[in-house]
ModelCIF file with pLDDT and N, C-alpha, C, O atoms, coordinates in Angstrom:
data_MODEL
#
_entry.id   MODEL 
#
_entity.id                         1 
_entity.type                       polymer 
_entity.pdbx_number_of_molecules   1 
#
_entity_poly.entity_id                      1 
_entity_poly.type                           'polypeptide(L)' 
_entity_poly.nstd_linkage                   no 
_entity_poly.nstd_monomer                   no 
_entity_poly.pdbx_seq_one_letter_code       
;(UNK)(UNK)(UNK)(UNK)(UNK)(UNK)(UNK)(UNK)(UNK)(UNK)(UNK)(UNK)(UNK)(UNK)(UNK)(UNK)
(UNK)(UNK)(UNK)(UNK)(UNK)(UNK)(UNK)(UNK)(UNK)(UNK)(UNK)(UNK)(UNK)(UNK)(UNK)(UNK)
(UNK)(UNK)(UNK)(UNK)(UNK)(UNK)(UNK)(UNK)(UNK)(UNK)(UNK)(UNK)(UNK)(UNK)(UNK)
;
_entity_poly.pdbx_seq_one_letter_code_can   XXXXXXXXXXXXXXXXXXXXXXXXXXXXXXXXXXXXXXXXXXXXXXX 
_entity_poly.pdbx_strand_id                 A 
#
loop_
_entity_poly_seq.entity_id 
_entity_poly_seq.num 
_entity_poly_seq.mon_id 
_entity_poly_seq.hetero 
1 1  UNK n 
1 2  UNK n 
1 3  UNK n 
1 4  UNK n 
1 5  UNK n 
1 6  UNK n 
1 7  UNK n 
1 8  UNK n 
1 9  UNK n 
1 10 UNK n 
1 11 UNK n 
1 12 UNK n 
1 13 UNK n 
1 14 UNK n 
1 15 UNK n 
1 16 UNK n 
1 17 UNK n 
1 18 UNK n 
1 19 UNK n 
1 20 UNK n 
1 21 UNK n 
1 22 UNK n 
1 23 UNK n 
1 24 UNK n 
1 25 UNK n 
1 26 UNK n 
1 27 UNK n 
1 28 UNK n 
1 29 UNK n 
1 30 UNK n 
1 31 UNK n 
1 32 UNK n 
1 33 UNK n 
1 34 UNK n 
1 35 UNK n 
1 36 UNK n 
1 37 UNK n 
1 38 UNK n 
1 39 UNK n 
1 40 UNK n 
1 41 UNK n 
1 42 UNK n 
1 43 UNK n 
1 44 UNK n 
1 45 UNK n 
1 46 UNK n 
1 47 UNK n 
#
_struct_asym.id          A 
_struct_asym.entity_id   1 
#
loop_
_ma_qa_metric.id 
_ma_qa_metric.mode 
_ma_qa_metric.name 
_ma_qa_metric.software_group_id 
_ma_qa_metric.type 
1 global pLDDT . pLDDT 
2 local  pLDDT . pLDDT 
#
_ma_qa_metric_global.metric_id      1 
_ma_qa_metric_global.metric_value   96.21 
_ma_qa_metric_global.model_id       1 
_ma_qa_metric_global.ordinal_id     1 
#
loop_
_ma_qa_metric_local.label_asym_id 
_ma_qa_metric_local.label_comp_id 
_ma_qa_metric_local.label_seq_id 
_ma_qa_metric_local.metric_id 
_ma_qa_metric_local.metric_value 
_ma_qa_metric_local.model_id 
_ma_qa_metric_local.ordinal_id 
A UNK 1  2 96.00 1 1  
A UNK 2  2 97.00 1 2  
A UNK 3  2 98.00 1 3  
A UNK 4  2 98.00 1 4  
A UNK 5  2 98.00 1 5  
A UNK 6  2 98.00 1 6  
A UNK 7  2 98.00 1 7  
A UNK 8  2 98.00 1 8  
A UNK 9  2 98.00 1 9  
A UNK 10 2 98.00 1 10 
A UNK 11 2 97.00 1 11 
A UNK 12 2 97.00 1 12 
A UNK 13 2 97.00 1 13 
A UNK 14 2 97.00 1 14 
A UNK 15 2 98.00 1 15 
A UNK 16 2 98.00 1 16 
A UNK 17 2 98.00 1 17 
A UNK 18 2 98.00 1 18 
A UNK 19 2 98.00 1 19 
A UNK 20 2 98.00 1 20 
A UNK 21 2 97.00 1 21 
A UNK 22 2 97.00 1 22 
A UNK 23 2 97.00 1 23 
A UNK 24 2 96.00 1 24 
A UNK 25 2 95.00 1 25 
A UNK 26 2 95.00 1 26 
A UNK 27 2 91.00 1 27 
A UNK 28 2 90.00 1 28 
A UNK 29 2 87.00 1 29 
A UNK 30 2 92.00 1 30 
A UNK 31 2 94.00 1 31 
A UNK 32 2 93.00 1 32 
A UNK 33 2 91.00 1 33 
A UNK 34 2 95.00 1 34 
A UNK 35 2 96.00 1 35 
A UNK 36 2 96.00 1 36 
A UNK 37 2 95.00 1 37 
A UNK 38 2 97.00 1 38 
A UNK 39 2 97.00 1 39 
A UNK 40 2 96.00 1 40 
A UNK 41 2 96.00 1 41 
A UNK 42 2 97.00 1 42 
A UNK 43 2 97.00 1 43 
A UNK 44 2 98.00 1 44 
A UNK 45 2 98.00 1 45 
A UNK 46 2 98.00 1 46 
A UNK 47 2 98.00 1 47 
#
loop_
_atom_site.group_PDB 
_atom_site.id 
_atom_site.type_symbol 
_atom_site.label_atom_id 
_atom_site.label_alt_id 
_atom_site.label_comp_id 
_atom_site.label_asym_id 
_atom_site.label_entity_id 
_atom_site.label_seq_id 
_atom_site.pdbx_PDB_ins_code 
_atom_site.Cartn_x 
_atom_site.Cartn_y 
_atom_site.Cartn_z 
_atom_site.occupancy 
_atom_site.B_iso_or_equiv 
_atom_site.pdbx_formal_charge 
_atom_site.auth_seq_id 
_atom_site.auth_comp_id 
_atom_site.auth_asym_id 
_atom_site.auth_atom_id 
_atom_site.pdbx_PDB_model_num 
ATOM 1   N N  . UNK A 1 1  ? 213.011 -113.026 189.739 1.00 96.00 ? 1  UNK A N  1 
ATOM 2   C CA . UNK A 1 1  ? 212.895 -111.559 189.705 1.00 96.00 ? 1  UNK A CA 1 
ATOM 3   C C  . UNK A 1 1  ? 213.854 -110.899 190.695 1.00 96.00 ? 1  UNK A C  1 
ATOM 4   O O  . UNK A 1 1  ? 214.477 -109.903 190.324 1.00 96.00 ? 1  UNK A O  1 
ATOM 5   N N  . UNK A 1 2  ? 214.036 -111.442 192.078 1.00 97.00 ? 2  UNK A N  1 
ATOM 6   C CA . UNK A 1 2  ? 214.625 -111.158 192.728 1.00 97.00 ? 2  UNK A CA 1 
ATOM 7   C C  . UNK A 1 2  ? 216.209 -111.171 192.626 1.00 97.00 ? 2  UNK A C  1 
ATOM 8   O O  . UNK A 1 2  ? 216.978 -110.329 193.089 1.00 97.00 ? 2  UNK A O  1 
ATOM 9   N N  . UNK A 1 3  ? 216.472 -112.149 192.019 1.00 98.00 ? 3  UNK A N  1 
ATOM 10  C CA . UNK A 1 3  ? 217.781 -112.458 190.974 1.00 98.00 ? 3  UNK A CA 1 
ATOM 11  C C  . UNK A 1 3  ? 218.147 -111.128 190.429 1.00 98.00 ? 3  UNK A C  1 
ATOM 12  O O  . UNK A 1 3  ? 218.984 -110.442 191.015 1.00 98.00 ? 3  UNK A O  1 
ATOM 13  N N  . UNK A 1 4  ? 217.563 -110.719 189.328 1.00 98.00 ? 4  UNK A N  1 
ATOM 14  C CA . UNK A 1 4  ? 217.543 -110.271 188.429 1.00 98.00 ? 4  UNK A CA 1 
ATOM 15  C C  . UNK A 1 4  ? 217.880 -108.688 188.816 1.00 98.00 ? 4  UNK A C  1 
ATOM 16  O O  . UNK A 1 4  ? 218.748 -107.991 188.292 1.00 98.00 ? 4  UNK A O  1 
ATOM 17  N N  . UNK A 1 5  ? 216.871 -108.273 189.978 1.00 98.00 ? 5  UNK A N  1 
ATOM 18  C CA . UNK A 1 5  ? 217.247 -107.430 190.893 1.00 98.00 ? 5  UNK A CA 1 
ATOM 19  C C  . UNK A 1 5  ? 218.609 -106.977 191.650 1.00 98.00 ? 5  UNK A C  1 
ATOM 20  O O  . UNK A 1 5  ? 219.152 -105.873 191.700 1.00 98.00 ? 5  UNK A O  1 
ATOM 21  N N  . UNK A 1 6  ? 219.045 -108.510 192.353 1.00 98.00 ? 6  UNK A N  1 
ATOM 22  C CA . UNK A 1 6  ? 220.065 -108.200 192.841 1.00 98.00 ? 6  UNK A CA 1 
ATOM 23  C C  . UNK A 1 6  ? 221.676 -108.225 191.655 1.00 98.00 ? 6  UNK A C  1 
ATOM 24  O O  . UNK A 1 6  ? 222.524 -107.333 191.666 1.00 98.00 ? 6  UNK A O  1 
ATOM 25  N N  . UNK A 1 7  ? 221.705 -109.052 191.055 1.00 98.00 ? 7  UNK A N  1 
ATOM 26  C CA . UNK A 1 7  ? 222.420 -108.866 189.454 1.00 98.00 ? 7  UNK A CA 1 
ATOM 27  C C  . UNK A 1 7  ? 222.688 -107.458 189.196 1.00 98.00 ? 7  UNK A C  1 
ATOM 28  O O  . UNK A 1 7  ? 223.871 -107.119 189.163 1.00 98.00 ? 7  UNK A O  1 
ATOM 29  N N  . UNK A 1 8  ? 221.602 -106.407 188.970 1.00 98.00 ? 8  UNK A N  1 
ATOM 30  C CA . UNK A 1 8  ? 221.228 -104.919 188.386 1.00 98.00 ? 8  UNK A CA 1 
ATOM 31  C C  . UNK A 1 8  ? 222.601 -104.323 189.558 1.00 98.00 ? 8  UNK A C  1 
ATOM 32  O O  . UNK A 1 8  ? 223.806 -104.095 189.448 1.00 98.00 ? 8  UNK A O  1 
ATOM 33  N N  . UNK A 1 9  ? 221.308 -104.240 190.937 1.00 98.00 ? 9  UNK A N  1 
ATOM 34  C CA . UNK A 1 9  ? 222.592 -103.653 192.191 1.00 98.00 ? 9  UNK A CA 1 
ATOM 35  C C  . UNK A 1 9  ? 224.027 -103.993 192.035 1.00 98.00 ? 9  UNK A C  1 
ATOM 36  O O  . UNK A 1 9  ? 224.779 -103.033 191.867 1.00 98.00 ? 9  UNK A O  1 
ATOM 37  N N  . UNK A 1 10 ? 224.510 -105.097 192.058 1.00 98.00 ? 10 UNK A N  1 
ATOM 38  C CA . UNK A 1 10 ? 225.773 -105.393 192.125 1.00 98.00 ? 10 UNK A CA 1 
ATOM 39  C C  . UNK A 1 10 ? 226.400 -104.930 190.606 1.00 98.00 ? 10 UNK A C  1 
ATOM 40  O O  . UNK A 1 10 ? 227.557 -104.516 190.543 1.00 98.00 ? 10 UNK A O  1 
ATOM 41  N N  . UNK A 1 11 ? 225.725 -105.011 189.642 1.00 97.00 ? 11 UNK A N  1 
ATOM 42  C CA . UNK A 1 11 ? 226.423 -104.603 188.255 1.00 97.00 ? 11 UNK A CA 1 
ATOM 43  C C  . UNK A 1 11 ? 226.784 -103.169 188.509 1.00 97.00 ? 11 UNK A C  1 
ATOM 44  O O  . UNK A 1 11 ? 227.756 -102.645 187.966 1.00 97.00 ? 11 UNK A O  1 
ATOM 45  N N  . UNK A 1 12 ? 225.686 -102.300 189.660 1.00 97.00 ? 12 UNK A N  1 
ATOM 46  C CA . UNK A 1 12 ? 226.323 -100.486 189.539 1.00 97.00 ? 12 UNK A CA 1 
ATOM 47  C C  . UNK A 1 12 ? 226.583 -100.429 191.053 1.00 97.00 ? 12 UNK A C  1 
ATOM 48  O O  . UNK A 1 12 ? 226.390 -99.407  191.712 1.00 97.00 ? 12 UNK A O  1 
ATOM 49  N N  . UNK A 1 13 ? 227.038 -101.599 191.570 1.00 97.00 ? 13 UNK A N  1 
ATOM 50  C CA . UNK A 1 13 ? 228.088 -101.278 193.100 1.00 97.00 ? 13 UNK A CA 1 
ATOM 51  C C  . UNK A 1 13 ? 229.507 -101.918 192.912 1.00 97.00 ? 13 UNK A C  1 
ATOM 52  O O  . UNK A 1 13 ? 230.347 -101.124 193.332 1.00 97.00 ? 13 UNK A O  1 
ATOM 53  N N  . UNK A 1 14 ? 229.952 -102.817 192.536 1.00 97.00 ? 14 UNK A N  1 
ATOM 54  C CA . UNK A 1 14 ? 230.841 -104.207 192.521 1.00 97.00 ? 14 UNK A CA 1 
ATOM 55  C C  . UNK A 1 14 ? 230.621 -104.637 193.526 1.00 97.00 ? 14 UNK A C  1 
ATOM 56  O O  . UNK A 1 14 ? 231.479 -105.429 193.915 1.00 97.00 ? 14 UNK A O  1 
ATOM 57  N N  . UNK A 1 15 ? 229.766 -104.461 194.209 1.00 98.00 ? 15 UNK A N  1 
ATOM 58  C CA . UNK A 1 15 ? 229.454 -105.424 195.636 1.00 98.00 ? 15 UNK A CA 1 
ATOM 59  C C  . UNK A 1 15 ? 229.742 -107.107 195.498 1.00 98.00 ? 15 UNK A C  1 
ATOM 60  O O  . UNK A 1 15 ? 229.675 -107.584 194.365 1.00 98.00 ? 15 UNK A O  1 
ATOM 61  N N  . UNK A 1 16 ? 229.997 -107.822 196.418 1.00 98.00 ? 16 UNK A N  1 
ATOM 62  C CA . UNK A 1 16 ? 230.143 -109.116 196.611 1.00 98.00 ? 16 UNK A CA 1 
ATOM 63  C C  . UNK A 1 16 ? 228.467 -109.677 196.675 1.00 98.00 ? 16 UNK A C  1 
ATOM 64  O O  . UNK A 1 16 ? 227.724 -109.191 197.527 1.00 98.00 ? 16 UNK A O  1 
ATOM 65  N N  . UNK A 1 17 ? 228.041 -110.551 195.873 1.00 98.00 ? 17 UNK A N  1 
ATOM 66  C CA . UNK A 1 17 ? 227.054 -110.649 195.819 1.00 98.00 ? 17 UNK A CA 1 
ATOM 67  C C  . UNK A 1 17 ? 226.863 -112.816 196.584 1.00 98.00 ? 17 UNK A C  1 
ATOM 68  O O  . UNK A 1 17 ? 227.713 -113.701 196.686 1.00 98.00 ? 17 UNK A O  1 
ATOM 69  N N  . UNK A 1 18 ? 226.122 -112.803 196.748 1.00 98.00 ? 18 UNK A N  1 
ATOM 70  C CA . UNK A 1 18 ? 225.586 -114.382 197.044 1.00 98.00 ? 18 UNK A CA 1 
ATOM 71  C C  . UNK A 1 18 ? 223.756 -114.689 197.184 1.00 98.00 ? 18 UNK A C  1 
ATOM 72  O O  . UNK A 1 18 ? 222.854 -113.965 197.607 1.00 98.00 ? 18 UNK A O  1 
ATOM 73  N N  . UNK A 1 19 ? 223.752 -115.692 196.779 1.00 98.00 ? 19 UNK A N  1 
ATOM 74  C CA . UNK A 1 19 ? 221.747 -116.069 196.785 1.00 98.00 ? 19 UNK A CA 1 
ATOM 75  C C  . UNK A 1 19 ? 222.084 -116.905 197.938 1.00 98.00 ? 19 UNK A C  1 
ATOM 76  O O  . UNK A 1 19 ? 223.099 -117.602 197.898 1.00 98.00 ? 19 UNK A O  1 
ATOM 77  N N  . UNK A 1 20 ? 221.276 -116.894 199.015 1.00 98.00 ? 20 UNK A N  1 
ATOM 78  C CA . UNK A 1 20 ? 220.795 -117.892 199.971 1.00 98.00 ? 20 UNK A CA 1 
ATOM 79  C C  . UNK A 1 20 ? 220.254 -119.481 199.468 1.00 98.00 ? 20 UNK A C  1 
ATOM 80  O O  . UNK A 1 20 ? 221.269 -120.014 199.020 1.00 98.00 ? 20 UNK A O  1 
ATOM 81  N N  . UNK A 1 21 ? 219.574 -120.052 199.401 1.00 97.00 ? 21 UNK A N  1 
ATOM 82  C CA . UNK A 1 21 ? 219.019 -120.949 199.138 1.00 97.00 ? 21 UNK A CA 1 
ATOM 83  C C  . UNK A 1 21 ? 218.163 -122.135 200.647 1.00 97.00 ? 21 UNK A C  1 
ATOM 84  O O  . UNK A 1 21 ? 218.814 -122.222 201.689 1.00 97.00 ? 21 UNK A O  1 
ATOM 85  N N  . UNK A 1 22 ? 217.409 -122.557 200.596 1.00 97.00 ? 22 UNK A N  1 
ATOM 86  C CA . UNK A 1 22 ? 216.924 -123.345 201.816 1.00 97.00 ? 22 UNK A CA 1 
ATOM 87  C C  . UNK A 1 22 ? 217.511 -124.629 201.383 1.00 97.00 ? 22 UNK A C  1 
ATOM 88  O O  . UNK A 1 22 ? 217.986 -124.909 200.283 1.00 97.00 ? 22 UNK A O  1 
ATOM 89  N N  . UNK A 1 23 ? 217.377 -125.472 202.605 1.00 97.00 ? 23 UNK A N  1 
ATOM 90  C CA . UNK A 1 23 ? 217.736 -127.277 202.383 1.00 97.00 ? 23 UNK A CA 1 
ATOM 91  C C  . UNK A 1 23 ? 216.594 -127.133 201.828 1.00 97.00 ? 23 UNK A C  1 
ATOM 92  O O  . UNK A 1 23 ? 216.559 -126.867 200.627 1.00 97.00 ? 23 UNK A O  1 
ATOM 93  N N  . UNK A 1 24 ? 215.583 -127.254 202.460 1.00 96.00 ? 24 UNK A N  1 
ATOM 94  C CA . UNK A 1 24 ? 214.516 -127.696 201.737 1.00 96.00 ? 24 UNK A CA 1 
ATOM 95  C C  . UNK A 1 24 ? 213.592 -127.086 200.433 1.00 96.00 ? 24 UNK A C  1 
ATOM 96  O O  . UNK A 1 24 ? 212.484 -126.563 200.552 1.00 96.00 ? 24 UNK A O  1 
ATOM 97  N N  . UNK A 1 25 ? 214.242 -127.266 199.326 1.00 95.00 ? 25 UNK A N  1 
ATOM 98  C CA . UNK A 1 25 ? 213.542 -126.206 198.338 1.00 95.00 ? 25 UNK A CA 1 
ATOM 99  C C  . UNK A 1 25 ? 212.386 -126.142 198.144 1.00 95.00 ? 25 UNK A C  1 
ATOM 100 O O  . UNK A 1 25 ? 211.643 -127.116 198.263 1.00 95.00 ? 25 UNK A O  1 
ATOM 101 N N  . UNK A 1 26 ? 211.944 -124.812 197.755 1.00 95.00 ? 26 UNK A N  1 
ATOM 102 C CA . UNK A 1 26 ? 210.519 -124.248 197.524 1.00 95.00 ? 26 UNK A CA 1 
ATOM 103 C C  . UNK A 1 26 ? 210.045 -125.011 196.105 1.00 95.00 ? 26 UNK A C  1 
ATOM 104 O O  . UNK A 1 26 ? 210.986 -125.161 195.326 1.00 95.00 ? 26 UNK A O  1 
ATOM 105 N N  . UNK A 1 27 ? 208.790 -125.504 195.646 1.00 91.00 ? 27 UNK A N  1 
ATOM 106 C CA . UNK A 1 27 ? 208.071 -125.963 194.899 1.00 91.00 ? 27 UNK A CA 1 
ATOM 107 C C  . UNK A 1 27 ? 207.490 -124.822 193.790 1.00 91.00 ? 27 UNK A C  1 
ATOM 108 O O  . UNK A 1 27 ? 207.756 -123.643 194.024 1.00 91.00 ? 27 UNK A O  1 
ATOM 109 N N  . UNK A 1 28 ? 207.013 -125.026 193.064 1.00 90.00 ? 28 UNK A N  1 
ATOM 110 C CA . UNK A 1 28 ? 206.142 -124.514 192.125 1.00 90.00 ? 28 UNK A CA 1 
ATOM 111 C C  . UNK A 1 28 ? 205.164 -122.901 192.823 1.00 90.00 ? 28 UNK A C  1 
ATOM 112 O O  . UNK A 1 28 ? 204.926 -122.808 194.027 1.00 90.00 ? 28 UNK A O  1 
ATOM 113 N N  . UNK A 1 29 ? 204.801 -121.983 191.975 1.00 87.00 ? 29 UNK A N  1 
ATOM 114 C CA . UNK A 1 29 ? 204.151 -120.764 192.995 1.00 87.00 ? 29 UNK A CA 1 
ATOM 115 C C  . UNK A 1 29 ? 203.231 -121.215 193.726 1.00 87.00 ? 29 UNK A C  1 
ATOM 116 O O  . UNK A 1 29 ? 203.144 -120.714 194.848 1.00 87.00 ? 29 UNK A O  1 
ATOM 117 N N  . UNK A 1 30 ? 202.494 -122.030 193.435 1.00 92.00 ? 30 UNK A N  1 
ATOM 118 C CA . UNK A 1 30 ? 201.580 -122.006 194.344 1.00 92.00 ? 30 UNK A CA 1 
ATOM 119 C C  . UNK A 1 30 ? 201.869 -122.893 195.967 1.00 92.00 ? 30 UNK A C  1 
ATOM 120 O O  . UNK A 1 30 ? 201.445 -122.647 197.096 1.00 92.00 ? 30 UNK A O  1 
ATOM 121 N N  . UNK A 1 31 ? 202.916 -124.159 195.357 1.00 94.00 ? 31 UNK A N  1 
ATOM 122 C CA . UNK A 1 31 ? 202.653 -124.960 196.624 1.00 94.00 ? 31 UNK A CA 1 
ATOM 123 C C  . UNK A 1 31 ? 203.474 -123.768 197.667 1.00 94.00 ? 31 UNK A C  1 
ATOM 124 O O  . UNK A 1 31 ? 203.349 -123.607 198.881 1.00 94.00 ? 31 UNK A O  1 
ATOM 125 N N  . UNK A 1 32 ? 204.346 -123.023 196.672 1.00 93.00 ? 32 UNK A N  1 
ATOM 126 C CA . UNK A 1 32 ? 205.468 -122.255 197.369 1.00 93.00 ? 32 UNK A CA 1 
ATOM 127 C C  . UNK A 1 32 ? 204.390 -120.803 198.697 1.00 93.00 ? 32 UNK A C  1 
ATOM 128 O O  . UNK A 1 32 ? 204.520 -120.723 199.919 1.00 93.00 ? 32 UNK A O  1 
ATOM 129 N N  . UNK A 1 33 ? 203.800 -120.250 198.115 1.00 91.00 ? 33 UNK A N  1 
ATOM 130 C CA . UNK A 1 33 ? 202.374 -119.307 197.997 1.00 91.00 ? 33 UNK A CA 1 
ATOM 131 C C  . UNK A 1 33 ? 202.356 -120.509 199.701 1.00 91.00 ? 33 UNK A C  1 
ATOM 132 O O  . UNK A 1 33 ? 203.376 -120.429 200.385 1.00 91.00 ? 33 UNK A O  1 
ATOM 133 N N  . UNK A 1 34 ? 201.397 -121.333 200.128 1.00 95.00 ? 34 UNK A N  1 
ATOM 134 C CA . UNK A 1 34 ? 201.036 -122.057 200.934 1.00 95.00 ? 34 UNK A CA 1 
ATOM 135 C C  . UNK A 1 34 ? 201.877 -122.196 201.672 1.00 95.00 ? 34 UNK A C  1 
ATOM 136 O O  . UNK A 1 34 ? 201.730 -121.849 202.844 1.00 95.00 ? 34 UNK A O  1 
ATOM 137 N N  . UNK A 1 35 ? 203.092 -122.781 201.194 1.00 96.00 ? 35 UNK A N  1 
ATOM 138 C CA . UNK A 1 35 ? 204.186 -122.902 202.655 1.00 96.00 ? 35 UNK A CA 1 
ATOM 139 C C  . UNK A 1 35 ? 204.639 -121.807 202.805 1.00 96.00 ? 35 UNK A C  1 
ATOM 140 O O  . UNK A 1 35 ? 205.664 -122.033 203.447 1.00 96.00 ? 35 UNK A O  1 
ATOM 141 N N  . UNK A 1 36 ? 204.570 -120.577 202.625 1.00 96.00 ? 36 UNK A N  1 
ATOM 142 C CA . UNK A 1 36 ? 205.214 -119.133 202.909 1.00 96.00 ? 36 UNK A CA 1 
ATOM 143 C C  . UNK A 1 36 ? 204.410 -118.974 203.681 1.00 96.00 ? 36 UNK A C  1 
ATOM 144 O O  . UNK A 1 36 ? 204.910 -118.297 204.579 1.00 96.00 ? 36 UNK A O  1 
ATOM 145 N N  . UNK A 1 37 ? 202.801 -119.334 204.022 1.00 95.00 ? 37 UNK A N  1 
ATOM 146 C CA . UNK A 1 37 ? 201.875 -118.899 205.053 1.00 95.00 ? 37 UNK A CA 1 
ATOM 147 C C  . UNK A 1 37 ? 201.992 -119.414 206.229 1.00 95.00 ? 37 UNK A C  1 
ATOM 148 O O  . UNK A 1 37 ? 201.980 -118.922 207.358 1.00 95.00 ? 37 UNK A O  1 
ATOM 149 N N  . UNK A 1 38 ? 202.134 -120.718 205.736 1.00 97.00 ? 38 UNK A N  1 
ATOM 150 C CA . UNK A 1 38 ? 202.597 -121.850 206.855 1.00 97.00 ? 38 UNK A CA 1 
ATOM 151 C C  . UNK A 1 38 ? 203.106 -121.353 207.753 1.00 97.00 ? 38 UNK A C  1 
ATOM 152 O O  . UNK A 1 38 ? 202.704 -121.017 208.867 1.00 97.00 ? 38 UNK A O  1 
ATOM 153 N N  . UNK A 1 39 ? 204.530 -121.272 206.990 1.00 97.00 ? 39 UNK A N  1 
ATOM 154 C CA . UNK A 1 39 ? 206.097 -120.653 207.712 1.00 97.00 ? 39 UNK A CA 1 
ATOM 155 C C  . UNK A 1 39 ? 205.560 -119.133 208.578 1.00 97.00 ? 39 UNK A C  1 
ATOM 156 O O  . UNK A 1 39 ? 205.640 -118.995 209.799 1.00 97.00 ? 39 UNK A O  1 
ATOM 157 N N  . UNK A 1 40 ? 205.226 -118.493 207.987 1.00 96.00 ? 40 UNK A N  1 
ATOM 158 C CA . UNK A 1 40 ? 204.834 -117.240 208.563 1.00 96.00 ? 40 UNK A CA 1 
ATOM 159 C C  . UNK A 1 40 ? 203.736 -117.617 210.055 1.00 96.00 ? 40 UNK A C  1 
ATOM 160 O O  . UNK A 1 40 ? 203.938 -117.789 211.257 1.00 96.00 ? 40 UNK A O  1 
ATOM 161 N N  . UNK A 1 41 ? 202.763 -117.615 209.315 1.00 96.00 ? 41 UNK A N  1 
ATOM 162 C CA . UNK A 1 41 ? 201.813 -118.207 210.787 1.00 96.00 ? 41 UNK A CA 1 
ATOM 163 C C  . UNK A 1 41 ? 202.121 -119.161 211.997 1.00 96.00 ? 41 UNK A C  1 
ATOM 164 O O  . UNK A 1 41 ? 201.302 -119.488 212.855 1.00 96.00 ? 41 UNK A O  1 
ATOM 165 N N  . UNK A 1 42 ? 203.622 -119.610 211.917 1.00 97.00 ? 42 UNK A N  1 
ATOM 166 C CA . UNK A 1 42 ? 203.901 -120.781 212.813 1.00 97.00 ? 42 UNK A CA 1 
ATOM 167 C C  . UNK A 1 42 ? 205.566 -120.289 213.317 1.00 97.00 ? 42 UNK A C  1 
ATOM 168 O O  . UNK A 1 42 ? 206.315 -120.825 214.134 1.00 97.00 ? 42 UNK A O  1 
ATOM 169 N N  . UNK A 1 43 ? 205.712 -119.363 212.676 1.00 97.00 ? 43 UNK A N  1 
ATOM 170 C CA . UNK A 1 43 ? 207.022 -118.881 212.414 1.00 97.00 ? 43 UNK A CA 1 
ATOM 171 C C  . UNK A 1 43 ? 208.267 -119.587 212.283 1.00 97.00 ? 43 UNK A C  1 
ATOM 172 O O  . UNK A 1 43 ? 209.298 -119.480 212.947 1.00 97.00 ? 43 UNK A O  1 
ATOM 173 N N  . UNK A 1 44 ? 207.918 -120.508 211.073 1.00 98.00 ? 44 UNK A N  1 
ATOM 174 C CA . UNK A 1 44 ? 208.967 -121.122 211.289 1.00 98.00 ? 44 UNK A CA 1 
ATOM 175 C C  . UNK A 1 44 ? 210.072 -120.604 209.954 1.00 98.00 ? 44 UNK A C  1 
ATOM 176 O O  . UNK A 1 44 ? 209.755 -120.155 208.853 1.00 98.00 ? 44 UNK A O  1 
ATOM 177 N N  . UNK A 1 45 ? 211.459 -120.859 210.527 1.00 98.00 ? 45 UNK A N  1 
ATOM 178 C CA . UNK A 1 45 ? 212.298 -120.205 210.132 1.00 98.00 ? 45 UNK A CA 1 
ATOM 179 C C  . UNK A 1 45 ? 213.563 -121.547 209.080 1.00 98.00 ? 45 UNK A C  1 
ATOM 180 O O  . UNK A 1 45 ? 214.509 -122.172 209.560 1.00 98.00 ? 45 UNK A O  1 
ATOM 181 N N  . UNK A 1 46 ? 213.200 -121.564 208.034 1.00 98.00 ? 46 UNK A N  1 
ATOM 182 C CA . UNK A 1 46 ? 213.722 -122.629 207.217 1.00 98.00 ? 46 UNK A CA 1 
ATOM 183 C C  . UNK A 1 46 ? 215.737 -122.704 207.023 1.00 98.00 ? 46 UNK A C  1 
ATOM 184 O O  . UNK A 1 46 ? 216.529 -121.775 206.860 1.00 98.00 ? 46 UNK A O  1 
ATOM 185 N N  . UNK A 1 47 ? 215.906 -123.728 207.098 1.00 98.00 ? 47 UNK A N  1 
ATOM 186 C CA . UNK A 1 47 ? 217.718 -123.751 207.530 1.00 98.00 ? 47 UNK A CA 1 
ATOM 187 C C  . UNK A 1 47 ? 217.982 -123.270 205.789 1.00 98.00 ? 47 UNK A C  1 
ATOM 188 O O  . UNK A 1 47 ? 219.124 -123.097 205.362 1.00 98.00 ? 47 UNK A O  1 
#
């Protein structure tokens, strides 16, 4: 969704666009849902 979002912006800016991505990729919504709390409550900040 967020994709899809930033796609829209850059189609009515020509902005230079790029996606981030983590080493360690996010799982399925839910396991994803759980480690976002994780990360948050411990603050940890993924490379």
């Amino acid at each position: 969704k967020t994709k899809k979002a930033a796609q829209y912006i850059q189609k009515q800016t020509g902005a230079d666009i790029v996606e981030i991505r983590a080493t360690k990729p996010y799982g399925d919504y839910a396991s994803s849902v759980k480690r976002a709390k994780y990360e948050q409550k411990n603050n940890i900040k993924p490379k």
